[in-house]
C-alpha atoms as a PDB file:
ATOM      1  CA  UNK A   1      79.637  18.155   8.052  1.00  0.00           C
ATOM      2  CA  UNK A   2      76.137  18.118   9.249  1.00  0.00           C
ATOM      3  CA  UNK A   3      74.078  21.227  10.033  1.00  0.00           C
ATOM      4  CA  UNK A   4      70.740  21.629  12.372  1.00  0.00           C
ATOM      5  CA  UNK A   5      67.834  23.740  12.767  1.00  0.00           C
ATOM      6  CA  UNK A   6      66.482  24.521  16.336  1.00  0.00           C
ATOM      7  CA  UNK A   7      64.185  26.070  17.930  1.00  0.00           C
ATOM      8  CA  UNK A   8      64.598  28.294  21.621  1.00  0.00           C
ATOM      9  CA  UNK A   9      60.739  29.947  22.194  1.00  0.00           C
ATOM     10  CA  UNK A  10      62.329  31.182  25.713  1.00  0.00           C
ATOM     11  CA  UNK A  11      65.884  31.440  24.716  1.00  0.00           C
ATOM     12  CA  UNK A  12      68.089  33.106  27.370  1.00  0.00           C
ATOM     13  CA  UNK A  13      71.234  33.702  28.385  1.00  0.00           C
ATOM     14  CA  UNK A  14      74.070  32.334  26.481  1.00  0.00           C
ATOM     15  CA  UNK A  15      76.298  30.033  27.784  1.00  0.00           C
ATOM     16  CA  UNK A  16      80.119  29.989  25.772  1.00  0.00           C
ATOM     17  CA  UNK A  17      82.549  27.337  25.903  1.00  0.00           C
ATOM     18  CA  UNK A  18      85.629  29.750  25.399  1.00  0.00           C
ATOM     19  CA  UNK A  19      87.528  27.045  23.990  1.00  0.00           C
ATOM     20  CA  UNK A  20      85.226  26.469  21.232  1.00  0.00           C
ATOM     21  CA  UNK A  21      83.079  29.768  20.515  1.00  0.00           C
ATOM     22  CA  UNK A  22      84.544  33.508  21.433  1.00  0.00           C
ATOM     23  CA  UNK A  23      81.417  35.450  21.012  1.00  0.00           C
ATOM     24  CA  UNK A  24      77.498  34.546  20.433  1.00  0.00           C
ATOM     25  CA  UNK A  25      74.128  36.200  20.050  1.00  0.00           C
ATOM     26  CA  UNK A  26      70.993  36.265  19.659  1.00  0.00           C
ATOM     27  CA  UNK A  27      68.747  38.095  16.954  1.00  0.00           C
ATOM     28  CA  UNK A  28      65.895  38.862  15.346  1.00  0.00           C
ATOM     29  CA  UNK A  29      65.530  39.210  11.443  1.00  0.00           C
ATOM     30  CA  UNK A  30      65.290  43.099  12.198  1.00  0.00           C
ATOM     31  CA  UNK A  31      67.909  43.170  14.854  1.00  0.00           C
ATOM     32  CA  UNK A  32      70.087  40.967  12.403  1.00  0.00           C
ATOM     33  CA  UNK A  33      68.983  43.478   9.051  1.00  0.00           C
ATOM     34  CA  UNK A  34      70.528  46.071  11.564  1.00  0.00           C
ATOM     35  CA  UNK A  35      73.476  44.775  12.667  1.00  0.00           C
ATOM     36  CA  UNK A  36      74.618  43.620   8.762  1.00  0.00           C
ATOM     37  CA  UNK A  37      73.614  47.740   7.608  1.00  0.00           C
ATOM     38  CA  UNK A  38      75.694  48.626  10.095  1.00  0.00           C
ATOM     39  CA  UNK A  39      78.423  46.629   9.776  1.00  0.00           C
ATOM     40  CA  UNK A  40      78.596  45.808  13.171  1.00  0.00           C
ATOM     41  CA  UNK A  41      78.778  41.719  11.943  1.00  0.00           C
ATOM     42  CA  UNK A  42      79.352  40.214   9.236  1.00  0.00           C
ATOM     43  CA  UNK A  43      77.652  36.851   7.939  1.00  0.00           C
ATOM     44  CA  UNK A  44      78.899  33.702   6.592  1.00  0.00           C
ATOM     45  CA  UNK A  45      80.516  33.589   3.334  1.00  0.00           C
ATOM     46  CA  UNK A  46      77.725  32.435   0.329  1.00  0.00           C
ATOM     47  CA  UNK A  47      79.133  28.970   0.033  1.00  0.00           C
ATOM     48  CA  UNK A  48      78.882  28.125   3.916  1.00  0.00           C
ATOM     49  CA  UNK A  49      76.267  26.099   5.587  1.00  0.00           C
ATOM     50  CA  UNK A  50      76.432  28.600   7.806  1.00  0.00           C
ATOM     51  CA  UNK A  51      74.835  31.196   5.415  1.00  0.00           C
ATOM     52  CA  UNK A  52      72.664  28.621   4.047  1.00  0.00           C
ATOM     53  CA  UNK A  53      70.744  28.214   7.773  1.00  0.00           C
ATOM     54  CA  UNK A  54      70.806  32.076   8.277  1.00  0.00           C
ATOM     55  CA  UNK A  55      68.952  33.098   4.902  1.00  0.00           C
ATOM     56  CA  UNK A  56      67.028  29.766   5.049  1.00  0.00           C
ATOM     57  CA  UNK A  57      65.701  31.300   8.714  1.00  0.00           C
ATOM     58  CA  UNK A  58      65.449  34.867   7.672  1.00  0.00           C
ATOM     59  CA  UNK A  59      63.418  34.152   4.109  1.00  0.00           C
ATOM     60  CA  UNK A  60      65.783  35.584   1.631  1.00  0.00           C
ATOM     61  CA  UNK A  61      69.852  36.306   1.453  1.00  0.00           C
ATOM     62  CA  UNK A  62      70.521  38.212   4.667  1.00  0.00           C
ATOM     63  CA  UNK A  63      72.841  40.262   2.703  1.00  0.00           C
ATOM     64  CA  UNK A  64      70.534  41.675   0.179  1.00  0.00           C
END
């Protein structure tokens, strides 16, 4: 399994192959600190690269 960082300075719209991804967005480390408080979304479990890219990004555990 590999795993990449990007960058999107003018990100837009998203564009979803429905076969392959049901939902995506975009956020920033405050929207994201909102949306986890809320429990609106819920992130990665700990052992997932997936997690590992998201706190990696936001500076600490997203969680905490």
């Amino acid at each position: 399994m590999l795993g990449y960082r990007a960058w999107a300075p003018e990100a837009g719209e998203l564009t979803l192959q429905d076969e392959e991804i049901a939902e995506a967005r975009w956020f920033s480390r405050e929207e994201l600190a909102a949306a986890l408080a809320a429990d609106e979304i819920e992130s990665p479990g700990p052992a997932s690269m997936g997690r590992a890219l998201i706190d990696d990004w936001y500076g600490r555990s997203a969680e905490a």
